[in-house]
Protein backbone atom coordinates (compact mmCIF):
# COMPACT_ATOMS: atom_id res chain seq x y z
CA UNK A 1 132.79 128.01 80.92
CA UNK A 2 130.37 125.57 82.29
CA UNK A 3 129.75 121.70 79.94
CA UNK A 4 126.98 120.56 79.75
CA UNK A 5 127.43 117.09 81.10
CA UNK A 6 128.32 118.13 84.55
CA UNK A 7 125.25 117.62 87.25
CA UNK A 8 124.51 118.44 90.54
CA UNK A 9 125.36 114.57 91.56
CA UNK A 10 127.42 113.37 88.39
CA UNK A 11 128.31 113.94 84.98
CA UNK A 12 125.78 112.76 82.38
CA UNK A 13 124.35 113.91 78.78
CA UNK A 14 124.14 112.78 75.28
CA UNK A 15 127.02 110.92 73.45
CA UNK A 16 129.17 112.10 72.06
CA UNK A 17 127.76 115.74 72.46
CA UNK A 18 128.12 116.25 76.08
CA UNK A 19 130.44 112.95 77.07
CA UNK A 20 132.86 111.67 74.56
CA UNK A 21 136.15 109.51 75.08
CA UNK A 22 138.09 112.41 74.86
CA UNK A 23 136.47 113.93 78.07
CA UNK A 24 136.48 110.41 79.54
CA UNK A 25 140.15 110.30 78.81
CA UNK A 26 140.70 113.90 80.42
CA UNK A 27 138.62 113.86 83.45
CA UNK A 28 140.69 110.52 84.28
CA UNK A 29 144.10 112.37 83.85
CA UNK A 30 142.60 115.35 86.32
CA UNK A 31 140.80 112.65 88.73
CA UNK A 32 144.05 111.04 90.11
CA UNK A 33 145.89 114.03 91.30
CA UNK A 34 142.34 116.06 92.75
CA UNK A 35 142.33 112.91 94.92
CA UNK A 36 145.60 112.42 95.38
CA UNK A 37 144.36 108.65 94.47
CA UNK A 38 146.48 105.58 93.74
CA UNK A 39 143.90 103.01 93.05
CA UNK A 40 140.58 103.17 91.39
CA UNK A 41 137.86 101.43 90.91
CA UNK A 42 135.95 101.27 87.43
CA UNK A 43 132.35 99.38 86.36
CA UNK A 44 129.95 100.37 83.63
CA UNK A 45 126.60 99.84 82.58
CA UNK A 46 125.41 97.82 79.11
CA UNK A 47 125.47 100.93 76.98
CA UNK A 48 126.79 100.58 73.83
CA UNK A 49 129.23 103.41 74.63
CA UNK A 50 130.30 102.16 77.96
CA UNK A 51 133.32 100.22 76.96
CA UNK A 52 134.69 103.10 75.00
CA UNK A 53 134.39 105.69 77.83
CA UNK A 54 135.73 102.67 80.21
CA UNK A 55 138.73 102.51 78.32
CA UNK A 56 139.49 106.38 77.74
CA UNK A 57 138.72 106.64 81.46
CA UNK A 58 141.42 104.00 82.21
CA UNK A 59 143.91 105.34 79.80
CA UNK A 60 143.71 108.63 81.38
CA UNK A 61 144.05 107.46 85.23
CA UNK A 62 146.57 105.14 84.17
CA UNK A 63 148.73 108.06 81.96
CA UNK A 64 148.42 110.34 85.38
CA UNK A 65 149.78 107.25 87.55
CA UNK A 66 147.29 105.39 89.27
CA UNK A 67 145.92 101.81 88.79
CA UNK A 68 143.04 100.77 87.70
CA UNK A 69 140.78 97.65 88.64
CA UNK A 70 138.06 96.86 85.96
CA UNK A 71 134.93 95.43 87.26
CA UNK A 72 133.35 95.29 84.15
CA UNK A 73 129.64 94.76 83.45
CA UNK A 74 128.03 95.63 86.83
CA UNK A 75 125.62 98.24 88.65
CA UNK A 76 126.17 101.18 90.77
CA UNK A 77 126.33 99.67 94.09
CA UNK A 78 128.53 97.28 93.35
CA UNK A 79 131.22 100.36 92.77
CA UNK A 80 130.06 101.75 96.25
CA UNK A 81 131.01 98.30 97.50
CA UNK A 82 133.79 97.38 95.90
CA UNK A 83 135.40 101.01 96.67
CA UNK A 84 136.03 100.40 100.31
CA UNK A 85 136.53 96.60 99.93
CA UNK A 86 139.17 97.00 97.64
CA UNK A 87 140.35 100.26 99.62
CA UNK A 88 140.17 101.81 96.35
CA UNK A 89 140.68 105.74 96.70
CA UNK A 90 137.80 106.43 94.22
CA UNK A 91 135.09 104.70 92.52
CA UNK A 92 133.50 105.59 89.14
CA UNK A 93 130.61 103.98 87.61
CA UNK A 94 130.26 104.51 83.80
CA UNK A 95 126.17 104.75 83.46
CA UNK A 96 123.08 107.11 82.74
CA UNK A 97 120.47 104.77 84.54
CA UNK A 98 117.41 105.15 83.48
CA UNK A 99 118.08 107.74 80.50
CA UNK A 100 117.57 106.76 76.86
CA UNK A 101 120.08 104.61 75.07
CA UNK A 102 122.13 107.89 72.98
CA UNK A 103 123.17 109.20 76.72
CA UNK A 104 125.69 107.92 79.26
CA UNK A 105 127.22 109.33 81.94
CA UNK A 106 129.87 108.98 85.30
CA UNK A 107 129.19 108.86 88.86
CA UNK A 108 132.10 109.07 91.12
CA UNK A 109 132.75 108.63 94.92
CA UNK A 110 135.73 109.33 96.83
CA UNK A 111 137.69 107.06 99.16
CA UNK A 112 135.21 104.90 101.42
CA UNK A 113 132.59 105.60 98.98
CA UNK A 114 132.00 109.14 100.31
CA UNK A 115 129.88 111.16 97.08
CA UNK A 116 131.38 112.96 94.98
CA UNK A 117 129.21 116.04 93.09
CA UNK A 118 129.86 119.42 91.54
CA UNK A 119 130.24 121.25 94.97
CA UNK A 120 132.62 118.22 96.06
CA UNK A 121 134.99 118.46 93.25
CA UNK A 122 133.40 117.69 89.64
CA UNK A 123 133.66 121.46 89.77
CA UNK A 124 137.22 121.19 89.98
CA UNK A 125 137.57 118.90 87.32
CA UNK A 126 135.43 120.67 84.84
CA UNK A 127 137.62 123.50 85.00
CA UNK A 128 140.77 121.40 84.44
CA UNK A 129 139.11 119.92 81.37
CA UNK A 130 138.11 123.07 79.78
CA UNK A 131 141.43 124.66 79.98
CA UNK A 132 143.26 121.35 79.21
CA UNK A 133 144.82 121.79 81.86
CA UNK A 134 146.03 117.71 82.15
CA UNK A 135 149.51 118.28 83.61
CA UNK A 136 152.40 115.95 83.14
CA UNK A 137 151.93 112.30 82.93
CA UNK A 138 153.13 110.29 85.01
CA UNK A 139 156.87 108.68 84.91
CA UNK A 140 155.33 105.56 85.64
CA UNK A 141 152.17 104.34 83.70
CA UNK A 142 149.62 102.91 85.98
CA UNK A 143 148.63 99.25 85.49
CA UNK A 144 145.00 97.94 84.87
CA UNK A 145 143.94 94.54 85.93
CA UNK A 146 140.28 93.08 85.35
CA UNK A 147 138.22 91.39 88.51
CA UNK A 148 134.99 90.06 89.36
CA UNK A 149 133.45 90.79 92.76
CA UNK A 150 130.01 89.50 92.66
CA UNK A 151 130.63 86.50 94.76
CA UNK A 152 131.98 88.94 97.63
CA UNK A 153 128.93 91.64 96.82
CA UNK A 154 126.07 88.93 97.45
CA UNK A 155 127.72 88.24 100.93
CA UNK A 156 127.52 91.50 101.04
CA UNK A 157 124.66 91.20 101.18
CA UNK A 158 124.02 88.72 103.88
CA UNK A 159 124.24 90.87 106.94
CA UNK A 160 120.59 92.69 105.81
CA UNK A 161 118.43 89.68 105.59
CA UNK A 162 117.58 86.29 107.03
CA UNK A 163 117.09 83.93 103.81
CA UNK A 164 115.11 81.26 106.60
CA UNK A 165 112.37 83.96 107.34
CA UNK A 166 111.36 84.61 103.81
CA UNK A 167 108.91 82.23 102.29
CA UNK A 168 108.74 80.70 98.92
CA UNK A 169 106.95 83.45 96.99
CA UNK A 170 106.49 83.65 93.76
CA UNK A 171 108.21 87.06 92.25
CA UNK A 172 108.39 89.00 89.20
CA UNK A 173 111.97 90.55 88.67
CA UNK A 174 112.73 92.36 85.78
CA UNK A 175 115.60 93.61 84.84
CA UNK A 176 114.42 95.91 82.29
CA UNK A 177 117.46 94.48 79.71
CA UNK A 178 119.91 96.84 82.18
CA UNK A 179 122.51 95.06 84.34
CA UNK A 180 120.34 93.77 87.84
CA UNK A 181 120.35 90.26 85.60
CA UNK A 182 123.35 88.63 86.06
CA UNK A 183 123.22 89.88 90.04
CA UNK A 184 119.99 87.88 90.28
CA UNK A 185 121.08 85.23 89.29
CA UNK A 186 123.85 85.10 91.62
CA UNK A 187 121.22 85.85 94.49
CA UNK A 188 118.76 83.53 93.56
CA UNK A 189 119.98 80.14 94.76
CA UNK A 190 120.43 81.65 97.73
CA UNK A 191 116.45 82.66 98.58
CA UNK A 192 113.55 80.21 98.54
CA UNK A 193 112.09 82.10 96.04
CA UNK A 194 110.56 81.33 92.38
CA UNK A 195 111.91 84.07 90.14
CA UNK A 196 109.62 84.96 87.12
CA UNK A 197 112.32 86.87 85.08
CA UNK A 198 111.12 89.79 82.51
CA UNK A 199 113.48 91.35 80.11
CA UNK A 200 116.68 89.56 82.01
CA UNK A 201 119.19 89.86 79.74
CA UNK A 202 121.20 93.07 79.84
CA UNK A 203 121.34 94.49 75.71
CA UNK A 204 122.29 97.77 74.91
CA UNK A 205 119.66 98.70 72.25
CA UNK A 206 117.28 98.14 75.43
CA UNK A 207 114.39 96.52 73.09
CA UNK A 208 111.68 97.23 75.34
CA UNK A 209 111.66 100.69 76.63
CA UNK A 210 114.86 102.41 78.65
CA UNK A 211 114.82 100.75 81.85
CA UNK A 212 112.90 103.75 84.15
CA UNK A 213 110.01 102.14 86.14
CA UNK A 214 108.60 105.69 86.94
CA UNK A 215 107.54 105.75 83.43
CA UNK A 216 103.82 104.34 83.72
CA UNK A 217 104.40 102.79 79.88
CA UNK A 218 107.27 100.67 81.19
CA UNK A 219 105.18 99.07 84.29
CA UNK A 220 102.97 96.61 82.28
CA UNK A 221 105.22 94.19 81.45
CA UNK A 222 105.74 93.64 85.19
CA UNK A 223 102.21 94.17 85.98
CA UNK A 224 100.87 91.37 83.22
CA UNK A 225 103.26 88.84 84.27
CA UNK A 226 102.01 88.86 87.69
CA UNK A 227 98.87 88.75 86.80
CA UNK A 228 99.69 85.98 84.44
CA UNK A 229 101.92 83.64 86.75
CA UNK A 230 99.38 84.67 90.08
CA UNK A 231 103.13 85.64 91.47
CA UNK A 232 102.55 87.42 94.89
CA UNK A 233 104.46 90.73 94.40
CA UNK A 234 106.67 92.12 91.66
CA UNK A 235 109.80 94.62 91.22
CA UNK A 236 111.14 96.19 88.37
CA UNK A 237 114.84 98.04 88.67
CA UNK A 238 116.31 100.64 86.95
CA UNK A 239 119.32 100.62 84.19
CA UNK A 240 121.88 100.62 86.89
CA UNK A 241 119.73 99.07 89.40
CA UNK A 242 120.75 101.19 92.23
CA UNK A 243 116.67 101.91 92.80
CA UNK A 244 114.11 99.18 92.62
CA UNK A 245 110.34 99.67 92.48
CA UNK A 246 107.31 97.61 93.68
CA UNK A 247 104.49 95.86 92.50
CA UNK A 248 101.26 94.51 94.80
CA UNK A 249 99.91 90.75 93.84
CA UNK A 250 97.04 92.69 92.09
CA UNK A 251 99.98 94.22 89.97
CA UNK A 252 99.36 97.89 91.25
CA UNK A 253 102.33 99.53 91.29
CA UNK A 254 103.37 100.95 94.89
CA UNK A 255 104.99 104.51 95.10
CA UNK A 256 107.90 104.75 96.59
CA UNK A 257 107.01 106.96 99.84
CA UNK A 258 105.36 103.76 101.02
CA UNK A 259 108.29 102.12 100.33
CA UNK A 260 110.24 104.41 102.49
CA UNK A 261 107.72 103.31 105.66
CA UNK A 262 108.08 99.65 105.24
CA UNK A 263 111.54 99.64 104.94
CA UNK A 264 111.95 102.25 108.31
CA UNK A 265 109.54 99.57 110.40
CA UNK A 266 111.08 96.47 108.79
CA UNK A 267 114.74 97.93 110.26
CA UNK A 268 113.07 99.19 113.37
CA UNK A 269 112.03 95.99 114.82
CA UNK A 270 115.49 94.91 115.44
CA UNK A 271 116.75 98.11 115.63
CA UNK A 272 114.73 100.30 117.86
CA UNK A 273 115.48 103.66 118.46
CA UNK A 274 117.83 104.18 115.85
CA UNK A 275 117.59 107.69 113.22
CA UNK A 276 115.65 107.24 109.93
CA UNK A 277 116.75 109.99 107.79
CA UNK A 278 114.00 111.60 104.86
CA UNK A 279 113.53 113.90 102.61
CA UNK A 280 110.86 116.78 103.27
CA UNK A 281 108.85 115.88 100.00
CA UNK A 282 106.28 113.40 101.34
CA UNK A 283 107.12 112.82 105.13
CA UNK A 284 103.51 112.46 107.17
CA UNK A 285 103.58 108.87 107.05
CA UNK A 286 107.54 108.10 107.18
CA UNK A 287 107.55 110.62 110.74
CA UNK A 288 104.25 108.36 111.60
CA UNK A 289 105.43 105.18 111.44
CA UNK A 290 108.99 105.94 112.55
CA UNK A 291 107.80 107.46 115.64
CA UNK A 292 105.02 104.43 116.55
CA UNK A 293 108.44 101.65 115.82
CA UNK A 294 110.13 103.77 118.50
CA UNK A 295 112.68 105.90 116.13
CA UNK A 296 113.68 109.28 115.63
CA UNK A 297 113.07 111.08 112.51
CA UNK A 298 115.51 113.14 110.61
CA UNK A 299 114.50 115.65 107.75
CA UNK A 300 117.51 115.84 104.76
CA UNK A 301 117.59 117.84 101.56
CA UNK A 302 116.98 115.30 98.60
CA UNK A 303 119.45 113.97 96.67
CA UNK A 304 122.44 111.36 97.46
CA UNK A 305 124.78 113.65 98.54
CA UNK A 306 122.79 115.38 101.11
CA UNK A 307 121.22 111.90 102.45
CA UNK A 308 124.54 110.22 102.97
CA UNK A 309 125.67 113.54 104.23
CA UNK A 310 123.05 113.92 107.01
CA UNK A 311 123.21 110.45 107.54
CA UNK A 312 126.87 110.19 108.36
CA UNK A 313 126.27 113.48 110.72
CA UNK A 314 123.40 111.83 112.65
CA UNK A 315 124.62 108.35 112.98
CA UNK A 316 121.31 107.18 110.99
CA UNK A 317 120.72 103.44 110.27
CA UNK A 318 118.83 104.04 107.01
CA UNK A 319 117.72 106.93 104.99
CA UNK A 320 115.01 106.55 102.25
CA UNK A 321 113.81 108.96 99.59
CA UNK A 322 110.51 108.94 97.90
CA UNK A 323 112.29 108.58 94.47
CA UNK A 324 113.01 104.77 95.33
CA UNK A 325 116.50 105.24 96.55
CA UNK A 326 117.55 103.66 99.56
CA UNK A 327 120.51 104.20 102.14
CA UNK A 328 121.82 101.88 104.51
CA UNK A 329 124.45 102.74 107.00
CA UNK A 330 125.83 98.88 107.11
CA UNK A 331 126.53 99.48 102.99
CA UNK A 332 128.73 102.30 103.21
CA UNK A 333 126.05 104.28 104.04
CA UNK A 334 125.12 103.81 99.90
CA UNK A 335 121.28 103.12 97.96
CA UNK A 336 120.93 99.58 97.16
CA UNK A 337 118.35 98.58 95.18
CA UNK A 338 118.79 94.92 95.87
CA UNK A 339 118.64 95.27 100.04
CA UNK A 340 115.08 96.74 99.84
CA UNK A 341 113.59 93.92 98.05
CA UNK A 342 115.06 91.50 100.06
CA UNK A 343 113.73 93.32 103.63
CA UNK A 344 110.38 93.83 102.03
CA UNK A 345 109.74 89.70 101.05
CA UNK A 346 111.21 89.20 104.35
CA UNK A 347 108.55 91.78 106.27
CA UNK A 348 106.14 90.30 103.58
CA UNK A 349 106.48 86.65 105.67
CA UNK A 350 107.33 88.32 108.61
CA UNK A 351 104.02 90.25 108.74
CA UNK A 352 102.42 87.18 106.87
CA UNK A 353 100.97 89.99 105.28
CA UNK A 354 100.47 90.45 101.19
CA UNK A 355 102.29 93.24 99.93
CA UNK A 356 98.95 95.27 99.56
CA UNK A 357 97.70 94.23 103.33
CA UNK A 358 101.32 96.21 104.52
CA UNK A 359 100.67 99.73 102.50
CA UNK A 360 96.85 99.46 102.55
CA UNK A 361 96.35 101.64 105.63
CA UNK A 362 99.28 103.88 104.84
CA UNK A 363 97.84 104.76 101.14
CA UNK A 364 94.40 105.40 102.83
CA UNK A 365 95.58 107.55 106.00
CA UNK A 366 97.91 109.61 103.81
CA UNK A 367 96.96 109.48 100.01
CA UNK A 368 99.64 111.48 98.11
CA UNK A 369 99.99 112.36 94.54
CA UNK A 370 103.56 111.07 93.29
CA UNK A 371 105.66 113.76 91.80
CA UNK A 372 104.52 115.51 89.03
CA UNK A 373 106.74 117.50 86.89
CA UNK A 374 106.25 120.65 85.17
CA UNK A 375 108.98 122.36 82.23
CA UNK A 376 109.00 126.19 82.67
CA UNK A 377 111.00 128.80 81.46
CA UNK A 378 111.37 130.58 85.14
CA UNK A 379 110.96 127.92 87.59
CA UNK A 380 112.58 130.00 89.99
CA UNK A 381 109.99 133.01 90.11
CA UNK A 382 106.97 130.43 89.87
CA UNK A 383 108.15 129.07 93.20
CA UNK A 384 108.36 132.71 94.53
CA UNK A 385 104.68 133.24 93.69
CA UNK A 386 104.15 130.07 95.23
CA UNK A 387 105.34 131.14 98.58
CA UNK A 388 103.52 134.07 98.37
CA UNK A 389 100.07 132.87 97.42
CA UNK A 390 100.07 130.01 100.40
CA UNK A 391 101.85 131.96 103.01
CA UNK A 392 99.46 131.52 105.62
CA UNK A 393 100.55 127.83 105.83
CA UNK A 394 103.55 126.67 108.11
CA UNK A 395 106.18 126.77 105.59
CA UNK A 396 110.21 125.36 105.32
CA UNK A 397 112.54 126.01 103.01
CA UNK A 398 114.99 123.07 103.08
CA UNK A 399 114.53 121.65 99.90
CA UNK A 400 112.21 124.11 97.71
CA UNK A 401 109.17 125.43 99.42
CA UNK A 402 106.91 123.03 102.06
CA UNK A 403 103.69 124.17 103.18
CA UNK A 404 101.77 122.54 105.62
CA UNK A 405 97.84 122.79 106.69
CA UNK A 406 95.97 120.65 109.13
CA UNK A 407 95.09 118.31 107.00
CA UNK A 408 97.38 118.71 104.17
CA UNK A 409 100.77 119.60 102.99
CA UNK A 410 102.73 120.08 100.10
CA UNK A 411 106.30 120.50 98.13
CA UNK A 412 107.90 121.92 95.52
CA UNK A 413 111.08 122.00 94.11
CA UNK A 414 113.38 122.92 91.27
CA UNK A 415 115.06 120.65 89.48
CA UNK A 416 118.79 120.10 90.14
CA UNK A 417 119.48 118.93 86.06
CA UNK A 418 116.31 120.37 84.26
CA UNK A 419 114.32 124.02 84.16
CA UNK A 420 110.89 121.82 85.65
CA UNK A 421 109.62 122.33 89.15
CA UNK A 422 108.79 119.34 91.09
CA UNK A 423 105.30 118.94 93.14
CA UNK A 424 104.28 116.59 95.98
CA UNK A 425 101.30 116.83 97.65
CA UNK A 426 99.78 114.77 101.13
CA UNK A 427 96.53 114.87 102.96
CA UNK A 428 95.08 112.84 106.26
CA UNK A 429 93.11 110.44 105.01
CA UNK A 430 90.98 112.44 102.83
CA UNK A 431 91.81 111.40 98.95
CA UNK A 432 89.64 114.05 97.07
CA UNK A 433 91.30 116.89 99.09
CA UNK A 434 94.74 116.15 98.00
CA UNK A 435 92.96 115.61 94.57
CA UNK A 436 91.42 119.31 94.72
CA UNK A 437 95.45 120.52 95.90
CA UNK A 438 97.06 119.08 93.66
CA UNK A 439 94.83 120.36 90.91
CA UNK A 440 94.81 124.05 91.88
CA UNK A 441 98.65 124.16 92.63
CA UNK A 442 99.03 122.54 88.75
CA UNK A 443 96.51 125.58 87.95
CA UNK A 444 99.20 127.78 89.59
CA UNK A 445 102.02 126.06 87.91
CA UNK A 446 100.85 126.07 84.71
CA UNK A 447 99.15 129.37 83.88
């Protein structure tokens, strides 16, 4: 029997449907012996349900043995940090991101911060849970003690910046009401920046919109107030704030396969010759600028697990995925969505370049369309026909179906969590052909 709630990369779903603190309290008790753990590490999100799975979660760690250390209120990364800091033997971060308030979910990693998904034992559990299948409890009840780790996360920090090279810009940060907030805060005196905060305080009922900056509704806030305060870039994170996403001084927001460039040629220029790891989606300009900063390109599946994966195998200094998450070797080899915004104000003064100025050329010599999603009932034999129709292309199969022409390229892929199929689509520098592409492979999609 398969639940719901368990993902590709996680468990997640609606609560109490698909998570509830019963299964919380389970997959702790079946946790502790698949890792044959004696420490973990807990955090969770500002969902109203968080505490309650917390606590089930802790109860049933605790009842199989192990201890527990509570880091309460926090975001993702600061579990893949505190993990090996603590030389925890698992991490688990109680969160569903950027989902609407009635979900929740867990994300787990393994000793050192190493991923943990459905092929990498969630399967394991599941199967444990559904046949009850808890075991004995342990003699000796684990303890629990609560601690705070933010001081030691912004050092953290440190190592990945140079606070004296970034100049005193004006930014719009918001928070979206999730948890970045109080992390901010603890940053700020630290950068000679003027934050303009939007929606900083981290409430449950998240009063203006789930905190998902993909969603084109939820970008004007950020866009107004930089418009508003004449702030010189702004970024917006997500409910666990392990992705951040960017906004020009004009307030146009910046996809995040431009991201993914800046960030390989900011690391680059002290760093030459090191791997850049990416996904296949949109890649022209990443293999572009990579190569010009003297780098090596390295094509990954999407998706953490296969990103930290490659990047472990290849020795790669950063990896970056069009979907606004970011890897860095020096964090555990974990996305951070709080390193990203601090290399991009510093390649901002660096440069002495607006943010616009340092994608300008990059948006013009590879317009792309974003990813646009599509809900079928047979997403599978779609991408068959696919193949088919555009064989005369060079094609891949590493993550979905790539196809690549002279002068433009595209992907698509299935969904790991949802029945949609995901397109990309790239040109060289010619805007109304990847217009014209992107139309007829919707046309394709869709009839």
């Amino acid at each position: 029997m398969k639940l719901a709630g368990f993902k590709a990369y996680d468990i997640r779903g609606k609560v109490p449907a698909d998570l509830n603190a019963d299964m919380a309290y389970k997959i702790g008790r079946t946790l502790v012996p698949n890792l044959d753990g004696k420490l973990f590490v807990i955090g969770r999100d500002v969902r109203e349900s968080s505490p309650e799975l917390a606590k089930a979660l802790t109860e049933g760690i605790t009842d199989a043995g192990a201890d527990v250390i509570d880091l309460g209120l926090c975001g993702t990364e600061m579990i893949y940090f505190a993990t090996p800091f603590l030389n925890a033997d698992g991490g688990i971060m109680i969160t569903a991101s950027h989902n609407p308030p009635e979900y929740n979910g867990l994300k787990f990693v393994k000793k050192g911060s190493i991923p943990m998904g459905y092929s990498s034992g969630l399967n394991e559990i599941e199967k444990k849970v559904v046949n009850n299948d808890l075991g004995e409890k342990a003699a000796n009840k684990g303890s629990v003690r609560t601690m705070d780790v933010m001081k030691e996360f912004i050092a953290n920090l440190d190592k990945f910046y140079d606070p004296k090279k970034i100049k005193p810009y004006k930014v719009v940060v918001n928070a979206g009401n999730g948890c970045v907030g109080p992390a901010l805060d603890a940053l700020e005196p630290k950068l000679p920046i003027e934050m303009i905060k939007v929606f900083h305080e981290p409430d449950p009922s998240f009063p203006n919109g789930v905190p998902n900056p993909l969603l084109p509704e939820n970008r004007k806030p950020t866009m107004d107030a930089i418009i508003e305060h004449g702030a010189d870039l702004g970024v917006a994170w997500d409910g666990d704030y392990d992705r951040c996403f960017f906004f020009d001084e004009k307030g146009s927001f910046i996809e995040g396969y431009y991201i993914v460039g800046l960030l390989a040629k900011s690391i680059l220029k002290t760093n030459p010759g090191e791997k850049i790891v990416h996904d296949p989606r949109l890649e022209w300009n990443t293999i572009e600028i990579v190569e010009k900063a003297g780098g090596e390109a390295v094509r990954s599946v999407s998706g953490h697990a296969f990103i930290k994966e490659k990047m472990r195998e290849v020795n790669s200094i950063y990896g970056g995925e069009m979907s606004a998450h970011h890897y860095f070797r020096d964090n555990f080899y974990s996305d951070s969505g709080l390193i990203p915004f601090l290399l991009i104000i510093q390649l901002m003064a660096d440069e002495g370049k607006k943010l616009s100025e340092l994608v300008e050329e990059m948006i013009s010599d590879y317009p792309c369309s974003g990813e646009i999603n599509t809900k079928l009932d047979d997403p599978a034999g779609k991408l068959e026909e696919i193949k088919a129709k555009y064989k005369d292309g060079i094609s891949d199969d590493l993550d979905g179906i790539s196809v690549a022409y002279p002068n433009w390229r595209f992907n698509v892929r299935m969904s790991n969590t949802e029945p949609l199929l995901r397109l990309n689509v790239e040109s060289r520098s010619d805007k109304k052909l990847m217009k014209e592409k992107t139309e007829e492979l919707l046309g394709i999609i869709r009839s």
